[in-house]
N, C-alpha and C. Protein backbone atom coordinates (compact mmCIF):
# COMPACT_ATOMS: atom_id res chain seq x y z
N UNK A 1 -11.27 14.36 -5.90
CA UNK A 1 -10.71 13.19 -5.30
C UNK A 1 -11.42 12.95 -3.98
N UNK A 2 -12.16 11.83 -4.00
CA UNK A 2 -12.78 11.58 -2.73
C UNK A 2 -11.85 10.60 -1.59
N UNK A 3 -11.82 11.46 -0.32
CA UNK A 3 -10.94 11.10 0.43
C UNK A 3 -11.35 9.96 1.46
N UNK A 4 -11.43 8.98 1.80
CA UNK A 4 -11.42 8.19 3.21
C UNK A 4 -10.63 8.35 4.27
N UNK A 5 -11.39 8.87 5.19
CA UNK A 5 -10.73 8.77 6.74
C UNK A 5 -11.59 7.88 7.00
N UNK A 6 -10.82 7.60 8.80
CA UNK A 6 -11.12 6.56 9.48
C UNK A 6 -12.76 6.72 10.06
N UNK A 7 -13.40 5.65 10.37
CA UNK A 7 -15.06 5.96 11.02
C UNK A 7 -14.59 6.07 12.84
N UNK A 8 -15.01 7.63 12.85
CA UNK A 8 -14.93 7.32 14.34
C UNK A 8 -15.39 6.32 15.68
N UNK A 9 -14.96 6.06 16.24
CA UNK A 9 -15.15 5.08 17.33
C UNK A 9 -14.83 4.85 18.49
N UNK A 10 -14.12 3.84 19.22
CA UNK A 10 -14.01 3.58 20.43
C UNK A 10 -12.87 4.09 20.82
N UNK A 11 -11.86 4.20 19.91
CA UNK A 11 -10.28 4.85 19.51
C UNK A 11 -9.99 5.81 19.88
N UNK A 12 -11.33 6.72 19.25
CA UNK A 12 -11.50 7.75 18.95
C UNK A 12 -10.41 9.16 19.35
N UNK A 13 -10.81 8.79 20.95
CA UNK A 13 -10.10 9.59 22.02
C UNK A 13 -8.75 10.11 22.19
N UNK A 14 -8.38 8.26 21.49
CA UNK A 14 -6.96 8.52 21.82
C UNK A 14 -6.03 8.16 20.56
N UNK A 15 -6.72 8.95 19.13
CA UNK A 15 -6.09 8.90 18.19
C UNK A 15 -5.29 9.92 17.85
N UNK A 16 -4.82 11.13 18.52
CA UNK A 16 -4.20 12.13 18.99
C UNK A 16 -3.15 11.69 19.37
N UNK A 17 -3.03 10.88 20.50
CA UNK A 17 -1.70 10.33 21.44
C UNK A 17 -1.37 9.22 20.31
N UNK A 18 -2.03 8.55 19.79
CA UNK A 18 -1.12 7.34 18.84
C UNK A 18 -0.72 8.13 17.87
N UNK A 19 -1.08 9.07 16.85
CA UNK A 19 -0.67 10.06 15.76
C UNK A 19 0.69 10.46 16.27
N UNK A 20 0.71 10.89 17.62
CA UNK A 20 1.90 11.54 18.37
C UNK A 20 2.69 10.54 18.70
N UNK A 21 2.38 9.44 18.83
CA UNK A 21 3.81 8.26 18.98
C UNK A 21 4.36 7.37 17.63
N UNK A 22 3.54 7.74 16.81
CA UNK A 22 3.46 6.70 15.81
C UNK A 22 4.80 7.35 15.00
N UNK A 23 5.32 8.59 14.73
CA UNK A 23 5.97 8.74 14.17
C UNK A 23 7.33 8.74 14.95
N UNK A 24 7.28 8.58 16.14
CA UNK A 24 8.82 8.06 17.04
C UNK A 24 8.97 6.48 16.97
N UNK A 25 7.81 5.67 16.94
CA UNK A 25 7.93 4.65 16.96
C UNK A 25 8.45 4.17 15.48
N UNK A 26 8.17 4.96 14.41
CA UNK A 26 8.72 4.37 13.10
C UNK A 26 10.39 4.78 13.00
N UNK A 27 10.45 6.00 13.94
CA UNK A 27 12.23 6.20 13.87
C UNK A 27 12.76 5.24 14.38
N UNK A 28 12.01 4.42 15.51
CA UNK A 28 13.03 3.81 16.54
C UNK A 28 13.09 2.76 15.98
N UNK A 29 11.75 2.31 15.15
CA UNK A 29 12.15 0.63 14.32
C UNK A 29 13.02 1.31 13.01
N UNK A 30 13.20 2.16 12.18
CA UNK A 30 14.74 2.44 11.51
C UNK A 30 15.59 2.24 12.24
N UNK A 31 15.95 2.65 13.28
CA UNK A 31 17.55 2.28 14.06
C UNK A 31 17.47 0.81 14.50
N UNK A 32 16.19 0.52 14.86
CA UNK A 32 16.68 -1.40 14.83
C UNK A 32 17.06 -1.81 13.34
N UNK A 33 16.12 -1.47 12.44
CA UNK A 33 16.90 -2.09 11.13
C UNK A 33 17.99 -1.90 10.90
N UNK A 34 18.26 -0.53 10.87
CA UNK A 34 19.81 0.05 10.93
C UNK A 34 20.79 -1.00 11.67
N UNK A 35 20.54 -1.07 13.08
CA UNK A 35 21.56 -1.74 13.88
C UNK A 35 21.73 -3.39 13.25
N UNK A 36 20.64 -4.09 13.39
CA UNK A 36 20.51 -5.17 12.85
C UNK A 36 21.04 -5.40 11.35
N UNK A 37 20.31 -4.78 10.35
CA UNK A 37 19.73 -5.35 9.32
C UNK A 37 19.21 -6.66 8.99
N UNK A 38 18.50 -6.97 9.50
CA UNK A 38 17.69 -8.28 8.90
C UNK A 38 17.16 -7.77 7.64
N UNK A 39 16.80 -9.14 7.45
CA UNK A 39 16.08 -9.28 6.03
C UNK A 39 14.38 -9.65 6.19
N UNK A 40 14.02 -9.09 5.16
CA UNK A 40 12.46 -8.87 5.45
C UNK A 40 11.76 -9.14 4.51
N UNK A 41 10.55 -9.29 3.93
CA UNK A 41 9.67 -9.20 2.83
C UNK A 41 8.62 -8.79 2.66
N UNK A 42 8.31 -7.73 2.14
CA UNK A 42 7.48 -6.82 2.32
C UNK A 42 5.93 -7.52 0.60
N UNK A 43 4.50 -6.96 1.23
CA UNK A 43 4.00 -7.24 -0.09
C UNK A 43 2.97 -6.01 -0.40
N UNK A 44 3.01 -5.58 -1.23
CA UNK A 44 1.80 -4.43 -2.01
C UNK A 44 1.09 -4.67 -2.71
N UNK A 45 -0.11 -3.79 -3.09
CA UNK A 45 -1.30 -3.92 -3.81
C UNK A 45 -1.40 -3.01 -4.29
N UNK A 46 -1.13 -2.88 -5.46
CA UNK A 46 -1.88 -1.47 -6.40
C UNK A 46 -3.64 -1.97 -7.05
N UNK A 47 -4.38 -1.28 -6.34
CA UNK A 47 -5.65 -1.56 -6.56
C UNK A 47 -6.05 -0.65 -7.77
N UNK A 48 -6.66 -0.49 -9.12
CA UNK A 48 -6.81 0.22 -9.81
C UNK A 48 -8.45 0.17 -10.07
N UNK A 49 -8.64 1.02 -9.97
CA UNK A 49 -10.52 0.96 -10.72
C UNK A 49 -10.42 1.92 -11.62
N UNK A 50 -10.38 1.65 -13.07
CA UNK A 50 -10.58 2.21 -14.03
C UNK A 50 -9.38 3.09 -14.26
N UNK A 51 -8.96 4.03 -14.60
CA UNK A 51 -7.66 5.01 -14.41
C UNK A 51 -7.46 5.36 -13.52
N UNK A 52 -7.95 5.52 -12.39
CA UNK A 52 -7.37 5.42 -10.70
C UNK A 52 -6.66 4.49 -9.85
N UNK A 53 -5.49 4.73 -9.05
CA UNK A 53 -4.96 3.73 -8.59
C UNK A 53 -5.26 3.79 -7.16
N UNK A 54 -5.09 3.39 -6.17
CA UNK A 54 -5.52 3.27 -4.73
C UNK A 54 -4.26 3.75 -3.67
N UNK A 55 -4.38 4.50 -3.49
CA UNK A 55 -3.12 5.52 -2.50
C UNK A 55 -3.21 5.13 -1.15
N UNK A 56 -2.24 5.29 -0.36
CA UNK A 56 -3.03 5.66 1.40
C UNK A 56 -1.81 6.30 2.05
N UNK A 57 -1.84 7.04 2.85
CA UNK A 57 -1.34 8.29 3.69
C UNK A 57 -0.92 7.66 4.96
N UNK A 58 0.10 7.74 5.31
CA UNK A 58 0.52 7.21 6.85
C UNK A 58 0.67 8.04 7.86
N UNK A 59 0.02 7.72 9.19
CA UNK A 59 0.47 8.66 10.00
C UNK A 59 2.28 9.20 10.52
N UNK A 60 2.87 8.11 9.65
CA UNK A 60 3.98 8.31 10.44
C UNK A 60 5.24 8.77 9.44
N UNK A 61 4.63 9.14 8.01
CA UNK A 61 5.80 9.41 7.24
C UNK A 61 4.95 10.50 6.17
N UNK A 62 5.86 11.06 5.94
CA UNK A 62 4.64 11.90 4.17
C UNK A 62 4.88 11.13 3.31
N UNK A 63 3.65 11.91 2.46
CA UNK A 63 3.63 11.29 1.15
C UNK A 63 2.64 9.83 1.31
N UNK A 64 2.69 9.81 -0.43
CA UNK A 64 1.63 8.38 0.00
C UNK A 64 1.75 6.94 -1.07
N UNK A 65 1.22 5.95 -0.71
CA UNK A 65 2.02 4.80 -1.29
C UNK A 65 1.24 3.61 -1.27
N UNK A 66 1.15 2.63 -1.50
CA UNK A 66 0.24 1.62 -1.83
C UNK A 66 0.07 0.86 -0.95
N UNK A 67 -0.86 0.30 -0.54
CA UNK A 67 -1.24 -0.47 0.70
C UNK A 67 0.15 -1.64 0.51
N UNK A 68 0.10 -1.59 1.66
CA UNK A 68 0.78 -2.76 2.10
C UNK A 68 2.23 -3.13 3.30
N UNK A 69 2.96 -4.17 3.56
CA UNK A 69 3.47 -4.01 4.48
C UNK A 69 4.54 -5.35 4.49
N UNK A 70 5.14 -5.74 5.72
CA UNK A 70 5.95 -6.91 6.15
C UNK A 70 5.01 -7.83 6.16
N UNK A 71 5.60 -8.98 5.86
CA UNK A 71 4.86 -10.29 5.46
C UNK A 71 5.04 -10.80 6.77
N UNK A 72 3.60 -11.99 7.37
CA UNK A 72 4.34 -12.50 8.62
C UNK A 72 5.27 -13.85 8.21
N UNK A 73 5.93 -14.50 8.98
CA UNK A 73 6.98 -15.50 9.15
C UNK A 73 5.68 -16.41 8.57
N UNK A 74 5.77 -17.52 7.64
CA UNK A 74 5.55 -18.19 6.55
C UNK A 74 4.28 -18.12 5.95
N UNK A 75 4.19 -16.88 5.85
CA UNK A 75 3.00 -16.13 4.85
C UNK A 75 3.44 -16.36 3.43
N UNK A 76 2.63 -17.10 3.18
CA UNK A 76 2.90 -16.34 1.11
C UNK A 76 3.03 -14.97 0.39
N UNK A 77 3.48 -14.69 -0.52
CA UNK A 77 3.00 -13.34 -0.90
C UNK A 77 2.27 -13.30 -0.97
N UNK A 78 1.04 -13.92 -1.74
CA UNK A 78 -0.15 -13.70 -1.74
C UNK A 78 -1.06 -12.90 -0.76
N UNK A 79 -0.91 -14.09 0.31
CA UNK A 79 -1.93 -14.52 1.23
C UNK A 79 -1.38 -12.62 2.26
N UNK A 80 -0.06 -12.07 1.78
CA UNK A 80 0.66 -11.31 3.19
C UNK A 80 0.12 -9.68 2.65
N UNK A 81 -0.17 -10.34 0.90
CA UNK A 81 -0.57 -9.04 0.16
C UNK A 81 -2.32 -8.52 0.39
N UNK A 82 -2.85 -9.94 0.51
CA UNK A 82 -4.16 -9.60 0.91
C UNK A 82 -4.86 -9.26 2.08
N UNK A 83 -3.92 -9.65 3.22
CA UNK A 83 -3.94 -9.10 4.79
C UNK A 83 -4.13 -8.22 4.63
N UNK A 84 -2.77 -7.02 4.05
CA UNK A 84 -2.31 -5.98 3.76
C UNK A 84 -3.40 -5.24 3.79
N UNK A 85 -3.80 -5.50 2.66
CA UNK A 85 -5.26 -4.67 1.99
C UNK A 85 -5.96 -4.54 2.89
N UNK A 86 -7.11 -5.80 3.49
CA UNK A 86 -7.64 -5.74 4.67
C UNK A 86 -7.37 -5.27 5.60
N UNK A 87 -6.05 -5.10 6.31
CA UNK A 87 -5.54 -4.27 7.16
C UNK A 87 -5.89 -3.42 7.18
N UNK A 88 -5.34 -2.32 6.42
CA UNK A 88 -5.14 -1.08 5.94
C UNK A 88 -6.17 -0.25 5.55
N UNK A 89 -7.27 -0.64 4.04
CA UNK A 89 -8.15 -0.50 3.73
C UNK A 89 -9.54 -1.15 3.88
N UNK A 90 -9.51 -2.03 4.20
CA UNK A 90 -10.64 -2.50 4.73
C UNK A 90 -11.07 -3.41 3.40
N UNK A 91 -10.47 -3.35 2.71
CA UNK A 91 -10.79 -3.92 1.34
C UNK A 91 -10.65 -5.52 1.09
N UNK A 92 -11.26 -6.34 0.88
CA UNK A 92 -11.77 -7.74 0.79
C UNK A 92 -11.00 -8.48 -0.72
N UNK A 93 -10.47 -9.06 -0.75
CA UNK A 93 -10.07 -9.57 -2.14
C UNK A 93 -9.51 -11.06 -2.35
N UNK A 94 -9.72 -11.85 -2.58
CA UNK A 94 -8.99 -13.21 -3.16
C UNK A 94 -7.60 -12.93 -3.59
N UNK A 95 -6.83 -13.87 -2.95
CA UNK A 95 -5.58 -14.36 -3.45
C UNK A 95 -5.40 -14.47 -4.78
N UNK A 96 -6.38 -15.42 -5.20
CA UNK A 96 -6.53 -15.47 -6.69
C UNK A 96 -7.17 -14.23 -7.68
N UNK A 97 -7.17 -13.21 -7.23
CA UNK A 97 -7.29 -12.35 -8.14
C UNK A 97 -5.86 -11.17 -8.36
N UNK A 98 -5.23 -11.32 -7.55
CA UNK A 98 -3.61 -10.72 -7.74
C UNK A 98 -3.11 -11.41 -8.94
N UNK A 99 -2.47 -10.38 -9.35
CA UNK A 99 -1.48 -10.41 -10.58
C UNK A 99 0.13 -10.30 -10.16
N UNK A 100 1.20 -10.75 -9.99
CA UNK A 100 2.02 -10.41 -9.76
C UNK A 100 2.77 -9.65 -10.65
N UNK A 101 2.54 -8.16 -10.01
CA UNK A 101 3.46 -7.52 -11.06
C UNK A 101 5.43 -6.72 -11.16
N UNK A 102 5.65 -7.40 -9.91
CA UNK A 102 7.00 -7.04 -9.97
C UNK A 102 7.38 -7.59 -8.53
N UNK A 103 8.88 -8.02 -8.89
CA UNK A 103 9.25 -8.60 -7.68
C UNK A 103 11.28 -7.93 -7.90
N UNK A 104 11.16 -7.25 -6.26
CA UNK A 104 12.45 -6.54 -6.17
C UNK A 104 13.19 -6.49 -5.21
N UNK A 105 14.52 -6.56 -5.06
CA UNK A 105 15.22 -6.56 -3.55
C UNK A 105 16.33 -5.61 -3.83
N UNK A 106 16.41 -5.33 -2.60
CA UNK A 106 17.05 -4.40 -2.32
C UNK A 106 18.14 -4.31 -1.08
N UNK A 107 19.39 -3.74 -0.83
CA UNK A 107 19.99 -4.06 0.35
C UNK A 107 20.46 -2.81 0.64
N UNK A 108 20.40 -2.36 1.82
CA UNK A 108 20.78 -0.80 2.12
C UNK A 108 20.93 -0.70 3.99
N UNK A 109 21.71 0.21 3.96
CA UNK A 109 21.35 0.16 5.21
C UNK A 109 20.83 -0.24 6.33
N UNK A 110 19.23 -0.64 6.31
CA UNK A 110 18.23 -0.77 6.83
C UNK A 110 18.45 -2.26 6.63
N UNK A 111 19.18 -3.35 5.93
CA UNK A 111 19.07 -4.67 5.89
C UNK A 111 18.51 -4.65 4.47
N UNK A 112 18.72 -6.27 3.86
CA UNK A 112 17.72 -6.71 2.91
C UNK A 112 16.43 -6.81 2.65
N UNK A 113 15.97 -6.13 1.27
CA UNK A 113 14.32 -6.21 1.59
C UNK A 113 13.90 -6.58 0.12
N UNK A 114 13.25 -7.50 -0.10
CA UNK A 114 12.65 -8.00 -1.25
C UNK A 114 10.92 -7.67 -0.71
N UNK A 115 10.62 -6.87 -1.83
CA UNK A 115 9.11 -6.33 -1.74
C UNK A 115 8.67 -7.50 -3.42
N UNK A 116 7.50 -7.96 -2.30
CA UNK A 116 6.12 -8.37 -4.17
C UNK A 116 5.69 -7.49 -4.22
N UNK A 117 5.27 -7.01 -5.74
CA UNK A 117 4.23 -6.00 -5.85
C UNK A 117 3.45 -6.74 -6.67
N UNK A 118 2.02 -6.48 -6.29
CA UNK A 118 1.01 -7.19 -6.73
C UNK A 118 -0.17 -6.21 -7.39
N UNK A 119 -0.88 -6.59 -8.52
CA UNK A 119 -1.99 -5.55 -8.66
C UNK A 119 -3.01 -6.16 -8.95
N UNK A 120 -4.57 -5.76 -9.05
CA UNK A 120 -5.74 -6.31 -8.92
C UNK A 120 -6.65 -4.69 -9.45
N UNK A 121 -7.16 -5.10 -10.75
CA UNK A 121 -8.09 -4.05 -11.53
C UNK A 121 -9.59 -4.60 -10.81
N UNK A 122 -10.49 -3.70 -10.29
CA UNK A 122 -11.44 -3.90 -10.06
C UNK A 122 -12.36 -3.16 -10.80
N UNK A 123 -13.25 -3.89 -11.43
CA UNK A 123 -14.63 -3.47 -11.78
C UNK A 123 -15.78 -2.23 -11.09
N UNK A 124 -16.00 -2.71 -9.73
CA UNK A 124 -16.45 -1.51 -9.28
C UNK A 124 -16.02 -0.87 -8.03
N UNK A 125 -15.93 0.37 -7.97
CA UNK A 125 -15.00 0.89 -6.90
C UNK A 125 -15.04 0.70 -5.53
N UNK A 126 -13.86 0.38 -4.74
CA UNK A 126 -13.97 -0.54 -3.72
C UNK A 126 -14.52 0.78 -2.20
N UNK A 127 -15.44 0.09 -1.42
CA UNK A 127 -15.40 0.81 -0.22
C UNK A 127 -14.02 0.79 0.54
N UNK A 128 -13.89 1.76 1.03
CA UNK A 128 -12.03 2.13 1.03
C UNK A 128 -12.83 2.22 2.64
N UNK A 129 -11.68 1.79 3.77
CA UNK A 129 -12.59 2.33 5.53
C UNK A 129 -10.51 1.95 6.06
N UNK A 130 -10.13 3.18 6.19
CA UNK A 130 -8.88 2.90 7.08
C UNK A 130 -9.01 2.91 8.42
N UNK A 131 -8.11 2.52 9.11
CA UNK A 131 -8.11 2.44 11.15
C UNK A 131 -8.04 3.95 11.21
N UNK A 132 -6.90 4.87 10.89
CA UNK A 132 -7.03 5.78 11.55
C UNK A 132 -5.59 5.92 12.15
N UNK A 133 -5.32 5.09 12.94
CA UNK A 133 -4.59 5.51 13.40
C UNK A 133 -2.59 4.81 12.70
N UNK A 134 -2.53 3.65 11.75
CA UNK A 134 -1.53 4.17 10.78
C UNK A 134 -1.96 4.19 9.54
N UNK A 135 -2.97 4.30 8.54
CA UNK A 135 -3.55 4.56 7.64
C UNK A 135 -4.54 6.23 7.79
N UNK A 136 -3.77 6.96 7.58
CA UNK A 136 -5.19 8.26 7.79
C UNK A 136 -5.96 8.27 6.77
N UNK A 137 -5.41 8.23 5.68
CA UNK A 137 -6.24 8.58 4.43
C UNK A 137 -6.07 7.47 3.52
N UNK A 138 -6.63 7.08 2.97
CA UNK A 138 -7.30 6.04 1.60
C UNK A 138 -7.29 6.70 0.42
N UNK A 139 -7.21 6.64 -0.71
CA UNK A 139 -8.12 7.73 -1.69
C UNK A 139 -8.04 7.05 -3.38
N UNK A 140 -8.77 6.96 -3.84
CA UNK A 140 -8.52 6.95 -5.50
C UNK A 140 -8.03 7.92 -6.47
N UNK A 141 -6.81 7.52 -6.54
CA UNK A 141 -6.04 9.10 -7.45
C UNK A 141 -6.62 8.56 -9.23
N UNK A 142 -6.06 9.46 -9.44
CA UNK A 142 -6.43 9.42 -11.07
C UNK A 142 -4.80 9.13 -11.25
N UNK A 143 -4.44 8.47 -11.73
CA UNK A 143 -2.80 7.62 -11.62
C UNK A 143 -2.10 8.29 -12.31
N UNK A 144 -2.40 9.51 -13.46
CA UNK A 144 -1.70 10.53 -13.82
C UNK A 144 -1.29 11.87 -12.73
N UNK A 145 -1.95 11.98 -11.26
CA UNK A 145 -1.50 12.55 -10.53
C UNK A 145 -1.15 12.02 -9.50
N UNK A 146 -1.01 10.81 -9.43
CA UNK A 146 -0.36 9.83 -7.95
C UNK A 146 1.03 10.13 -7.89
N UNK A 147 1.67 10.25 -9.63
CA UNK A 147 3.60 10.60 -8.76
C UNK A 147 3.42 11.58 -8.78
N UNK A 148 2.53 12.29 -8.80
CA UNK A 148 3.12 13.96 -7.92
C UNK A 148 2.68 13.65 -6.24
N UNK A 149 2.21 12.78 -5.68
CA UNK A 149 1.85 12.54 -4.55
C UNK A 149 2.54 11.57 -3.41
N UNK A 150 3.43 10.72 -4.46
CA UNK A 150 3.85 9.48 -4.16
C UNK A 150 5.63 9.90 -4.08
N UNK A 151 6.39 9.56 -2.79
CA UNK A 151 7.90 10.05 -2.75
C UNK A 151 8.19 8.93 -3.67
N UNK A 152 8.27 8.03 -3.98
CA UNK A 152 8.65 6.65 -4.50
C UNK A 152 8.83 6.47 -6.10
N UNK A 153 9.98 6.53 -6.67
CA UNK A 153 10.52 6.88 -8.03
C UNK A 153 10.23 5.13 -8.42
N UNK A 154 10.41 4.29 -8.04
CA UNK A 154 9.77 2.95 -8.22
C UNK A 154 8.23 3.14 -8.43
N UNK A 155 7.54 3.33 -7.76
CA UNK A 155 6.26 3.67 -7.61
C UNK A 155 5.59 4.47 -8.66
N UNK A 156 6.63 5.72 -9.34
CA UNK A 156 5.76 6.39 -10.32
C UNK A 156 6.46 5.41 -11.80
N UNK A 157 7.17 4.67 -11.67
CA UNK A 157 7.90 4.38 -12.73
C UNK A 157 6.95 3.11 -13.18
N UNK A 158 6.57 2.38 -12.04
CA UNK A 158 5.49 1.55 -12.26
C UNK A 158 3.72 1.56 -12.79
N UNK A 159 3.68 2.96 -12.31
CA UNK A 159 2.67 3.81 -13.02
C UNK A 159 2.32 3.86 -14.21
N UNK A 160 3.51 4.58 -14.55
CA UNK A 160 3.67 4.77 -15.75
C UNK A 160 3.73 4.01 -16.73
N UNK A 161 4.41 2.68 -16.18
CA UNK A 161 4.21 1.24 -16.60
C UNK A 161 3.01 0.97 -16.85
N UNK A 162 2.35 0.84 -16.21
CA UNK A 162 0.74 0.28 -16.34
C UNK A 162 0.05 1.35 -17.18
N UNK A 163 0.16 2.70 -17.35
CA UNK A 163 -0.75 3.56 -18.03
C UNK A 163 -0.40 3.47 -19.74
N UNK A 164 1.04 2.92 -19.75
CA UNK A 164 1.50 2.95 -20.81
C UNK A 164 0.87 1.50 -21.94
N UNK A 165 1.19 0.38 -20.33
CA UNK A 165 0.01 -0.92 -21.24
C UNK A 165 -1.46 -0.66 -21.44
N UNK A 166 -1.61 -0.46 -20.49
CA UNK A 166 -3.47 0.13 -20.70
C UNK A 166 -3.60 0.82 -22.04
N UNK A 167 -2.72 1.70 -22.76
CA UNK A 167 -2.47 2.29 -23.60
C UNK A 167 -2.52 1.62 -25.01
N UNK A 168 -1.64 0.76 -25.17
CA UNK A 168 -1.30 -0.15 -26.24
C UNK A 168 -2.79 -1.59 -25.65
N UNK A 169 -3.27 -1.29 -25.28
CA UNK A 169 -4.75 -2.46 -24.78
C UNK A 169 -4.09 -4.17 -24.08
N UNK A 170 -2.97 -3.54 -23.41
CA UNK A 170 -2.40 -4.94 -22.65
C UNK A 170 -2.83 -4.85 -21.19
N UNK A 171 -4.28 -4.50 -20.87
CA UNK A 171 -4.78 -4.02 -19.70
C UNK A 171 -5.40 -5.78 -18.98
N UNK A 172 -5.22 -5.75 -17.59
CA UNK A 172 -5.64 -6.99 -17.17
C UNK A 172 -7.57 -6.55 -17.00
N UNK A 173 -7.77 -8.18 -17.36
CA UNK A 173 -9.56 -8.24 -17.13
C UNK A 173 -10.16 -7.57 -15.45
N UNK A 174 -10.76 -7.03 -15.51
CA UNK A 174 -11.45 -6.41 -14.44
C UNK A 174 -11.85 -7.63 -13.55
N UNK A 175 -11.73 -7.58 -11.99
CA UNK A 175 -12.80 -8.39 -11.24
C UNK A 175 -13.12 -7.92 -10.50
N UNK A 176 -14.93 -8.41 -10.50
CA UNK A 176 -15.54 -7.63 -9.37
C UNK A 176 -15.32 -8.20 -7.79
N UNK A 177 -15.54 -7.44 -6.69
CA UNK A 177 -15.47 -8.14 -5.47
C UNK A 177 -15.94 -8.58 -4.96
């Protein structure tokens, strides 16, 4: 499994002290959701190249999970799913090449949250380049070992979903980037 970390740089220095705040700062935005609960909308990308799906590692939580994040205030899914990517991975992609593959809400504690999940099969394997400092790691799993990697029982269930169509040949057309 070839891993992506971040390219060192100007950051560099002080990616130590953000590693070290980043995971107080994700407690303290739980207790605003908590206190609040607003409602939110979150969008993901399961990137797949071939039987691999596209993982990434956060500095601020274990475990690992599919790019993506909060949509801004009148973002499309689309358009909030492909930020995402770019954000995160560094990865380049058209709106129009997402598939929408599941759309879910949820209400808990933390407020209402309706996540898109979106996926996009690529042809050839994408240069993966995270920041570093909330993306540490990138990586292409082989998607038969991502739910042992992944906390997210949605996440492997969706997996499994897709390995199971790929299976029976209900696999989406590849595009290159």
């Amino acid at each position: 499994m070839a891993e992506h970390r971040a390219t060192p740089g100007f950051s560099t220095a002080l990616m130590p002290l953000v590693r070290w705040i980043m995971p107080s700062a994700y407690v303290l935005v739980r207790c605003f959701y908590a206190w609040l609960q607003p409602s939110r909308t979150m969008a993901m990308v399961a990137v797949w190249h071939k039987k691999r799906i596209l993982l990434v590692s956060h500095s601020y939580k274990d475990g690992y999970s599919l790019p993506g994040g909060v949509m801004q205030r009148h973002e499309t899914p689309e358009y909030g799913a492909v930020r995402e990517l770019f954000e995160e991975t560094g990865i380049k992609i058209e709106p129009a090449t997402l598939r929408l593959a599941d759309v879910s809400t949820r209400t808990s504690r933390y407020g209402k949250r309706t996540t898109y999940l979106f996926e996009v099969r690529l042809g050839d394997a994408p240069q993966i380049r995270v920041n570093g400092w909330e993306i540490t790691t990138g990586s292409l799993i082989d998607a038969r070992k991502a739910c042992v990697l992944c906390q997210s029982a949605d996440l492997c269930c969706y997996i499994e979903k897709s390995l199971a169509r790929e299976k029976k040949g209900q696999v989406l057309r590849y595009n290159n980037q």
